[in-house]
Protein backbone atom coordinates (compact mmCIF):
# COMPACT_ATOMS: atom_id res chain seq x y z
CA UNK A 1 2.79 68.55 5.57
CA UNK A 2 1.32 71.47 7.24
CA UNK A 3 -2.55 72.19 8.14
CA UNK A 4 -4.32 75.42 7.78
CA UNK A 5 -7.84 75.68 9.38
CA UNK A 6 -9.28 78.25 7.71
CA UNK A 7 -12.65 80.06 9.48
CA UNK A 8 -12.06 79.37 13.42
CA UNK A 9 -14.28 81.26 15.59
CA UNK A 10 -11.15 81.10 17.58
CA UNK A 11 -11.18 81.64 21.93
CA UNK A 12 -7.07 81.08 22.41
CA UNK A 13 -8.31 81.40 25.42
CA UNK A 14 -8.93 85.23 24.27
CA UNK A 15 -11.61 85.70 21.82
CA UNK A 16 -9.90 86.41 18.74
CA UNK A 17 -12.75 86.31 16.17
CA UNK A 18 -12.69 84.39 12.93
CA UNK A 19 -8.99 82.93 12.34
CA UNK A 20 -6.99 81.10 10.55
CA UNK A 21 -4.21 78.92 11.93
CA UNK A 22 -1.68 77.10 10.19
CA UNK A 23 -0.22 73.91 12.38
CA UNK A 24 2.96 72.88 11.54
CA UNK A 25 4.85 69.64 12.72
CA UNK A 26 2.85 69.72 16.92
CA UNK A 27 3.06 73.29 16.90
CA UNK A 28 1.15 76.54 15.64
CA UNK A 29 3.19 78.44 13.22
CA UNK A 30 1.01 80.89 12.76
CA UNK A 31 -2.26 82.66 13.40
CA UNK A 32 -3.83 85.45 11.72
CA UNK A 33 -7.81 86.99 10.68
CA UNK A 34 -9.80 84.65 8.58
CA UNK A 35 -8.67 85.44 4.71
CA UNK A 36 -5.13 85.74 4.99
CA UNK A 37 -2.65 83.93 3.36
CA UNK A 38 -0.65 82.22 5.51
CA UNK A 39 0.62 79.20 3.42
CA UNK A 40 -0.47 77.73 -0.05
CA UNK A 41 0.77 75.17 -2.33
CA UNK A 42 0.45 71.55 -2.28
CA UNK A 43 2.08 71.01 0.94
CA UNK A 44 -0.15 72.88 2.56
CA UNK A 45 -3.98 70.58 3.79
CA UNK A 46 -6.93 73.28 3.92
CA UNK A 47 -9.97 72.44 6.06
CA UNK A 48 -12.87 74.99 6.33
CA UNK A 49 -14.14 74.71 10.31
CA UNK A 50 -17.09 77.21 9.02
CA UNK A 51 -16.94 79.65 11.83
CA UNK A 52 -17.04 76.89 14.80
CA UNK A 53 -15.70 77.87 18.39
CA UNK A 54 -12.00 76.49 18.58
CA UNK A 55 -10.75 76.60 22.06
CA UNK A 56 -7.56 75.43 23.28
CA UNK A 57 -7.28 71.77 24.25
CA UNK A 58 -8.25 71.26 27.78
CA UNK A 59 -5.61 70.95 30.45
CA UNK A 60 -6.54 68.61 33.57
CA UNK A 61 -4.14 68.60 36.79
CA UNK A 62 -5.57 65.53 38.14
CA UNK A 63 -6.35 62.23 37.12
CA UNK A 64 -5.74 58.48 38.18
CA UNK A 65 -4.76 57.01 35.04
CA UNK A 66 -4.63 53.71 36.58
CA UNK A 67 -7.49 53.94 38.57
CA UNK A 68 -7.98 53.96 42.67
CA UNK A 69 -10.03 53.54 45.90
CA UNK A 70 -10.02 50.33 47.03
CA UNK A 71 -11.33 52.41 50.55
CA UNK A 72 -14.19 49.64 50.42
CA UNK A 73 -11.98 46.50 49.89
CA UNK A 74 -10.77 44.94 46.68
CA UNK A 75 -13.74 44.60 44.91
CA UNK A 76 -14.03 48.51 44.65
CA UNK A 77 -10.82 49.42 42.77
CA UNK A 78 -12.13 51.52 40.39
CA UNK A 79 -10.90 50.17 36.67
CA UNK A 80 -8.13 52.61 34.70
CA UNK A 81 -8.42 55.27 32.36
CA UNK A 82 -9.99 53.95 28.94
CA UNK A 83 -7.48 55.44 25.64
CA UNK A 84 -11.42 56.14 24.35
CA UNK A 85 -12.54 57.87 26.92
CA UNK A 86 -9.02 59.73 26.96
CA UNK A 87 -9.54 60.80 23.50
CA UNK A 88 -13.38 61.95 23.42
CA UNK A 89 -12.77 64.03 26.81
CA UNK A 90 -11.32 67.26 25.15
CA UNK A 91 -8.57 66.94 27.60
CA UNK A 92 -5.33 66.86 25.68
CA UNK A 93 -3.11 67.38 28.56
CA UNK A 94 -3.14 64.90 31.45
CA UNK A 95 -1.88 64.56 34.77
CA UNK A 96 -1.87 61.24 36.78
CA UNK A 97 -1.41 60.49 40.11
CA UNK A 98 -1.84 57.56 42.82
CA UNK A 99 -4.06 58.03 45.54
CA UNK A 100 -5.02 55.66 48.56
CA UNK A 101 -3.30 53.17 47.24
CA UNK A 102 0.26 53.23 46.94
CA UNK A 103 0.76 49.69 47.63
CA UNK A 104 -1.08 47.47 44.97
CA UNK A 105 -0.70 50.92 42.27
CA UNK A 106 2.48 52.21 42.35
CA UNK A 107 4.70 54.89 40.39
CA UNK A 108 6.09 52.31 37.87
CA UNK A 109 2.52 51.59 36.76
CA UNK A 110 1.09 55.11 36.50
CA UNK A 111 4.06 56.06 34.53
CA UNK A 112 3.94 52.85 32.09
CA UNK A 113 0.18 54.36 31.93
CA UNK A 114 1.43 58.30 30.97
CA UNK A 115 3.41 56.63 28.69
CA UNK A 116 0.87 54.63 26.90
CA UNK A 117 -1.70 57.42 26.69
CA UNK A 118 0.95 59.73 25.20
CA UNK A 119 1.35 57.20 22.31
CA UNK A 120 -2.06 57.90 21.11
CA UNK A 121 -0.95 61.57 21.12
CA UNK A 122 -2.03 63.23 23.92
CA UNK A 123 0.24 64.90 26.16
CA UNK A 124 0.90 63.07 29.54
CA UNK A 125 2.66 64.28 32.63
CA UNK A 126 2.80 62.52 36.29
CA UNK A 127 3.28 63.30 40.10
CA UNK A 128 5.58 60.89 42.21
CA UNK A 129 4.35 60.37 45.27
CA UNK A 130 0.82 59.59 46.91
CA UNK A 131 -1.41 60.31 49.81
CA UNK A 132 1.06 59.09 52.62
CA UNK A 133 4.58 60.33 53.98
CA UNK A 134 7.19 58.79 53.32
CA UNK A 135 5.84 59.19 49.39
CA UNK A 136 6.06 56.21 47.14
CA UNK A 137 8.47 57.12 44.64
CA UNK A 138 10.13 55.23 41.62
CA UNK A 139 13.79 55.83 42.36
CA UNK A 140 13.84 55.82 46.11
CA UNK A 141 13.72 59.77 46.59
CA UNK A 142 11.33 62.75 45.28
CA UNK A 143 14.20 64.70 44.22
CA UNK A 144 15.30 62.42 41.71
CA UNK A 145 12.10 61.09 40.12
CA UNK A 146 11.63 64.81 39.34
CA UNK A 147 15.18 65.11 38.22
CA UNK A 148 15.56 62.52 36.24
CA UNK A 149 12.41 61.14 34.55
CA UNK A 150 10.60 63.64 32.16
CA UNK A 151 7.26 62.70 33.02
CA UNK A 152 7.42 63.35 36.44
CA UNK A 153 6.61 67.66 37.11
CA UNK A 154 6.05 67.25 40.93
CA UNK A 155 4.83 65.50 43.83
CA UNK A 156 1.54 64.62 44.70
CA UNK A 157 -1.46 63.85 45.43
CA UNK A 158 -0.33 64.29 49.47
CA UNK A 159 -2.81 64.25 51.92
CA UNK A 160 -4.07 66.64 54.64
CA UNK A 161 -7.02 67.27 56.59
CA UNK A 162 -8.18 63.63 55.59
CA UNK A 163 -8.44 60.47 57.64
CA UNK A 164 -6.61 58.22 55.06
CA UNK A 165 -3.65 60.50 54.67
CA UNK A 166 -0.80 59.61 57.05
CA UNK A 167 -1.39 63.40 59.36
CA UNK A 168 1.76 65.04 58.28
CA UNK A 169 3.15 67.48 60.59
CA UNK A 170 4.24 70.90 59.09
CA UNK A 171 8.07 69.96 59.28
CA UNK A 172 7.78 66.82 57.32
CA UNK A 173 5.18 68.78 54.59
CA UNK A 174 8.20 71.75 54.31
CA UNK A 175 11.12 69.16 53.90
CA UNK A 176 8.85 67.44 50.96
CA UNK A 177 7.99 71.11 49.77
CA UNK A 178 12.06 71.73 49.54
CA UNK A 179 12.82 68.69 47.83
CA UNK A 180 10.59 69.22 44.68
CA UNK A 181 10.71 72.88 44.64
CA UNK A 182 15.00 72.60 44.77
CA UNK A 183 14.98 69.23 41.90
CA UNK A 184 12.06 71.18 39.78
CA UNK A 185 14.85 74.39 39.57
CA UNK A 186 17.47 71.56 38.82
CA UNK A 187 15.16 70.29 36.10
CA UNK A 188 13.47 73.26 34.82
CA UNK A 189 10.09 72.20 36.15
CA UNK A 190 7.64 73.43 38.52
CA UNK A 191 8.11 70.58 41.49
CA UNK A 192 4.83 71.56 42.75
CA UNK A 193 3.17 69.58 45.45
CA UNK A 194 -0.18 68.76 44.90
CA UNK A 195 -2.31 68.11 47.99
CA UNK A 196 -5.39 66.44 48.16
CA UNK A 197 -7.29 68.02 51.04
CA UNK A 198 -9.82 66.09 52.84
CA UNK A 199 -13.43 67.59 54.94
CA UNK A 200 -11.25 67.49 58.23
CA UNK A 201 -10.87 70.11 60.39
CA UNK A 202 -7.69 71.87 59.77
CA UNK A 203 -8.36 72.85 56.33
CA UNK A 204 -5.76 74.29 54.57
CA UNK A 205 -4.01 75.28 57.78
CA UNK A 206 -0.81 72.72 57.37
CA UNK A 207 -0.03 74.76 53.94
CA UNK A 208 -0.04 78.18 56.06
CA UNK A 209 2.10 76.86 58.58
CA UNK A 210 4.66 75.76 56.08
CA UNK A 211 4.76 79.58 54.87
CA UNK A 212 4.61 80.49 58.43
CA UNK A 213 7.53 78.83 59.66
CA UNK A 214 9.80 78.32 56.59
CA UNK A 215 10.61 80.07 53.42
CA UNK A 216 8.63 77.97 51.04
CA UNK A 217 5.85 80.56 49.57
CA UNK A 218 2.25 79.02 49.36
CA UNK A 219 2.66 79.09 45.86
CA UNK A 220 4.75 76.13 45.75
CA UNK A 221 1.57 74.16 46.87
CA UNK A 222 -1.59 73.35 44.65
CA UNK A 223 -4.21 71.88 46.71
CA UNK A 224 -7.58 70.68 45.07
CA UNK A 225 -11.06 69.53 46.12
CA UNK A 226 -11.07 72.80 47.73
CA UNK A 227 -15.53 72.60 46.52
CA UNK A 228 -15.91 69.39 48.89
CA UNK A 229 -17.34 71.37 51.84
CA UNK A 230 -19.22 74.93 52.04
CA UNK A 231 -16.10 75.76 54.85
CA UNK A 232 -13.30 74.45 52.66
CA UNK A 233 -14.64 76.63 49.99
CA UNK A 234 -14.38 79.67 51.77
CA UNK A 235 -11.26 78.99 53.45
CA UNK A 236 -10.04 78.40 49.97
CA UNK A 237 -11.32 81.55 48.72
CA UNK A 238 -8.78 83.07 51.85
CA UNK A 239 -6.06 80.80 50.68
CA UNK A 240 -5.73 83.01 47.17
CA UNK A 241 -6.08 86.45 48.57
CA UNK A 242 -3.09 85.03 50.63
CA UNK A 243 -1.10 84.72 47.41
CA UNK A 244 -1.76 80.69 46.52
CA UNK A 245 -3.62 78.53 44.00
CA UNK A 246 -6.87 76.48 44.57
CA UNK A 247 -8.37 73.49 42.30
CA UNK A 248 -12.69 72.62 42.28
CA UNK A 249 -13.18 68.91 41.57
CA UNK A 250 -15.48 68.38 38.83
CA UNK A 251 -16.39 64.79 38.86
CA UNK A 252 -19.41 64.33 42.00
CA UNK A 253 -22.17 62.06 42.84
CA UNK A 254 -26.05 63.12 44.29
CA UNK A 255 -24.83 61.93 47.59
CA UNK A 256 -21.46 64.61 47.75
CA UNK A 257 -23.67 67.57 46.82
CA UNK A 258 -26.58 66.86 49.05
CA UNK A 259 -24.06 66.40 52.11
CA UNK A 260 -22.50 70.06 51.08
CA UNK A 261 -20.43 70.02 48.53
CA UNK A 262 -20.23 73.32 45.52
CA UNK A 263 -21.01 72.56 42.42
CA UNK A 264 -17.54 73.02 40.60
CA UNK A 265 -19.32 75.20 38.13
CA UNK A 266 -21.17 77.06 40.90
CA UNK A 267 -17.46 77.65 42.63
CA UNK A 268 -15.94 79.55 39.41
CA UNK A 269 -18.81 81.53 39.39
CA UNK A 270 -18.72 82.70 43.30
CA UNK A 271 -15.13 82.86 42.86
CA UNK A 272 -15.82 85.59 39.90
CA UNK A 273 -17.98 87.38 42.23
CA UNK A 274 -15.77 87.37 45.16
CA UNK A 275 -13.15 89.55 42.57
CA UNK A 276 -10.41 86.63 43.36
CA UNK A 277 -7.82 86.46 40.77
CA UNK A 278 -9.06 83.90 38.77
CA UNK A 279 -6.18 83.02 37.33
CA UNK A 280 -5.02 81.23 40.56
CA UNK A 281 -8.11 79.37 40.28
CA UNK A 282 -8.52 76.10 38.49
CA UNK A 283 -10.53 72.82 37.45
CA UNK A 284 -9.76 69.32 37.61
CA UNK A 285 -11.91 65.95 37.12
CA UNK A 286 -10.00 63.26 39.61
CA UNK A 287 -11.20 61.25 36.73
CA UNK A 288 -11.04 57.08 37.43
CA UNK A 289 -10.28 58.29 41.33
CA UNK A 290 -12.96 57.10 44.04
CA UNK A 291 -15.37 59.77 45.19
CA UNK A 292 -16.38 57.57 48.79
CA UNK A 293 -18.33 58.30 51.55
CA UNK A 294 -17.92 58.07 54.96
CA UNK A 295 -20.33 57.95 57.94
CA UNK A 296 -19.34 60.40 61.08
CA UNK A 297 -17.20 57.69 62.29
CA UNK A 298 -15.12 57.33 59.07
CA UNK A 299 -16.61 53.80 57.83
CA UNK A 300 -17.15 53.33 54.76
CA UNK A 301 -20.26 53.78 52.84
CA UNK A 302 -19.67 53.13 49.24
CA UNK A 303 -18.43 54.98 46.31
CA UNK A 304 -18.31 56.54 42.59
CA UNK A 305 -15.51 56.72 40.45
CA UNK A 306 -14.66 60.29 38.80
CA UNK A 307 -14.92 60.91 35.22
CA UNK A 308 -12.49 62.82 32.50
CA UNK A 309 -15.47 63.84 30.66
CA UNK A 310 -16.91 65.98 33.80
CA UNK A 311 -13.87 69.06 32.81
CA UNK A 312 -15.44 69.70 29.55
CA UNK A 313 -19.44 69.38 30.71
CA UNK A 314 -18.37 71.92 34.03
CA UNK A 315 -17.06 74.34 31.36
CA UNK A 316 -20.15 73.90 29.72
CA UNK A 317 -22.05 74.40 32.09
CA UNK A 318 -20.70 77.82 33.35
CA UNK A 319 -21.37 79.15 29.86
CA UNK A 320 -24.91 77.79 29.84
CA UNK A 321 -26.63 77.75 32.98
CA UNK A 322 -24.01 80.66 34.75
CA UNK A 323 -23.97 82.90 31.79
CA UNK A 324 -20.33 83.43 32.03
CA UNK A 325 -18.56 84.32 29.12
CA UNK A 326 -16.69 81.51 27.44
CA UNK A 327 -13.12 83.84 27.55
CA UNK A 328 -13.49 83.73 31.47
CA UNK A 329 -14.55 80.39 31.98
CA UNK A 330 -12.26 78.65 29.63
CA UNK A 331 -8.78 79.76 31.46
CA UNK A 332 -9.78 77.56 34.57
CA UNK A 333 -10.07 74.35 32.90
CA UNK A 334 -6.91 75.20 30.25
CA UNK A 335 -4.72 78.08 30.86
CA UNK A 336 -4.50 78.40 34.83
CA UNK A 337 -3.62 74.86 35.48
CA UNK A 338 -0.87 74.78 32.85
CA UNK A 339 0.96 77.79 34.40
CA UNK A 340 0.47 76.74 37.81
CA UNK A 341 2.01 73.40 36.55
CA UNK A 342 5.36 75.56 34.41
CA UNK A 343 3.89 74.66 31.19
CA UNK A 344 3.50 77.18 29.26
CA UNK A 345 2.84 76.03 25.82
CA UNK A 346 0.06 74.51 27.03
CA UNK A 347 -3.92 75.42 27.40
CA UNK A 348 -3.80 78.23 25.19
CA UNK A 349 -3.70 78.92 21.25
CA UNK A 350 -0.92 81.23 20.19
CA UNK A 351 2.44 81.13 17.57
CA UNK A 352 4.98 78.45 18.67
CA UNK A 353 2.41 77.15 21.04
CA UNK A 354 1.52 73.50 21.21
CA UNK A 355 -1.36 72.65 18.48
CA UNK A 356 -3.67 71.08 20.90
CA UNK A 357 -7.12 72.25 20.59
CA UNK A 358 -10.81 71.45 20.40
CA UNK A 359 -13.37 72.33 17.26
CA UNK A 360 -16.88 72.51 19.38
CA UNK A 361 -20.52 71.88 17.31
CA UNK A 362 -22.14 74.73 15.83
CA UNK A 363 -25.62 74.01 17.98
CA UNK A 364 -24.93 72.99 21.14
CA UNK A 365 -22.38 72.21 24.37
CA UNK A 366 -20.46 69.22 22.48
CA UNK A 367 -16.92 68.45 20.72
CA UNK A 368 -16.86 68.21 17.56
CA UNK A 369 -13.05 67.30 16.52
CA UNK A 370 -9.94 67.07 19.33
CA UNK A 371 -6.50 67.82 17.71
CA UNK A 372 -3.51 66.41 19.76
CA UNK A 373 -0.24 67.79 19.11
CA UNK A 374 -1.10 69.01 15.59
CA UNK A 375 -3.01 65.69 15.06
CA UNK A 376 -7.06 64.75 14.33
CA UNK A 377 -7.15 62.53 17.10
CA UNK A 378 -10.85 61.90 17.77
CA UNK A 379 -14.25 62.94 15.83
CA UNK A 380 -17.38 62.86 17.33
């Protein structure tokens, strides 16, 4: 069976104007102007989208599938990812990762996880690894679990500049930095390492001195929650003009943004304005992670967990309340993460690309209808 959906007010992420697009099997076959005949017959399942946005499915580089936290005790593990919650996000393509806790969560269970998610349709992905050196991993070495298990596209989420991370010293960060970056070559993936970076007060310093001292580039890193502080921001802001990549956090409480943190939408926009290339600039949600607080002592003060749904409302709300046009915003919560991550049939809408996209509501900042691998997975 193939599906043509006729009359898409189509942003792939490039506005393209009124489109047709004819899915085939997971993938686009084709896309051409509205009116064209691109298959008939009785093979062929017409629906009329009536000139509503359709913008690639959305493409997240960070979320904890299985939940985590725990920085309060036991009783505040935050709970997993719900398969609803998955499906009404608009994010088609997922990555999970542990965090904290790499003792009561481990690799086995976020992959079991990726795997159950990617039942339902949606496309699922995974880092080995977790906050502390030496990483948890699945078959006793990074380099393998990249190698050898499909799900797994790098390591992550490591930790630097953070009290809970285990203060890794530029050696040990370039030896982890060779392993994926030599097994993602082996296994035509990107081995990036993802690095959560914390409010402390070496920033993104540990990444330079990799580059510094070794011949890994600073593109082989992909650090995120680089919004969490007014100084991480602009030391971010450095860290691309240096040549690397830098993620905002989208998911926040009251309490983060009155004790400094940018508003993720805010950060795109100031980013625009600062003439970075955007395209080295990205959004994730650290859905089902813990957003805590700490006192200036490092004690615990309590927490919130992230949310999935926070990618698609940031997007909205750059459009909206930013004014920025939807074919700028769009790439840094689709396009730009899926390249960064060596996927490039992902988080954008072209022939022979992956048919994941969203159908938005004629009115207002909402989704509609989420296709999944050339499947109607949810309907709002």
């Amino acid at each position: 069976m193939l599906t043509l959906l006729r009359n898409a007010q189509l942003y792939a992420p490039e506005p393209r104007g009124l489109s047709d697009l004819l899915i085939a099997d997971r993938r686009i076959a084709a896309i051409a102007s509205a009116g064209q005949t691109l298959a008939n017959g009785p093979q062929v399942k017409e629906i009329d989208l009536e000139g509503r946005r359709v913008i690639p499915g959305l493409v997240d580089p960070l979320v904890h599938f299985i939940g985590g936290g725990g920085e309060g005790g036991f009783g505040t593990r935050t709970a997993e990812l719900t398969l609803e919650d998955a499906l009404a996000s608009g994010v088609t393509t997922l990555v999970g990762a542990l965090g904290t806790d790499a003792l009561t969560r481990t690799p086995a269970n976020l992959l079991g996880k990726a795997r159950e998610l990617a039942a339902s349709g949606l496309t699922t992905y995974a880092y080995t690894g977790s906050y502390q050196l030496p990483p948890a991993t699945l078959t006793g070495a990074v380099n393998s679990d990249i190698l050898f298990i499909p799900e797994f596209i790098g390591v992550g989420e490591v930790a630097i500049s953070d009290h809970r991370g285990s203060q890794p010293s530029w050696q040990e960060l370039t030896r982890l930095a060779s392993e994926a970056r030599t097994a993602g070559m082996l296994a035509g993936k990107a081995g990036i390492v993802f690095v959560h970076v914390g409010d402390g007060k070496t920033l993104l310093e540990p990444l330079r001195d990799v580059a510094r001292h070794s011949e890994i580039p600073l593109g082989q890193f992909y650090p995120t929650h680089i919004n969490r502080t007014a100084t991480l921001f602009e030391d971010g802001l450095r860290f691309v003009r240096e040549g690397g990549r830098i993620d905002f956090t989208t998911s926040t409480t009251p309490e983060l943004l009155a004790d400094g943190e940018v508003p993720a939408a805010e950060a795109v926009d100031r980013a625009r304005h600062a003439r970075l290339d955007l395209g080295r600039v990205s959004l994730s949600s650290d859905a089902n992670a813990s957003l805590p607080r700490f006192d200036n002592k490092g004690r615990f003060i309590g927490l919130e967990p992230g949310r999935l749904a926070s990618l698609f409302e940031t997007l909205g709300q750059c459009v909206n309340d930013l004014n920025m046009p939807l074919e700028q915003a769009l790439p840094s919560a689709s396009r730009n993460a899926a390249d960064a991550l060596g996927l490039p049939h992902k988080g954008r809408l072209e022939k022979n690309g992956d048919a994941d996209l969203l159908v938005l509501a004629a009115e207002d900042w909402r989704i509609d209808e989420v296709w999944a691998g050339g499947r109607h997975v949810h309907q709002n």
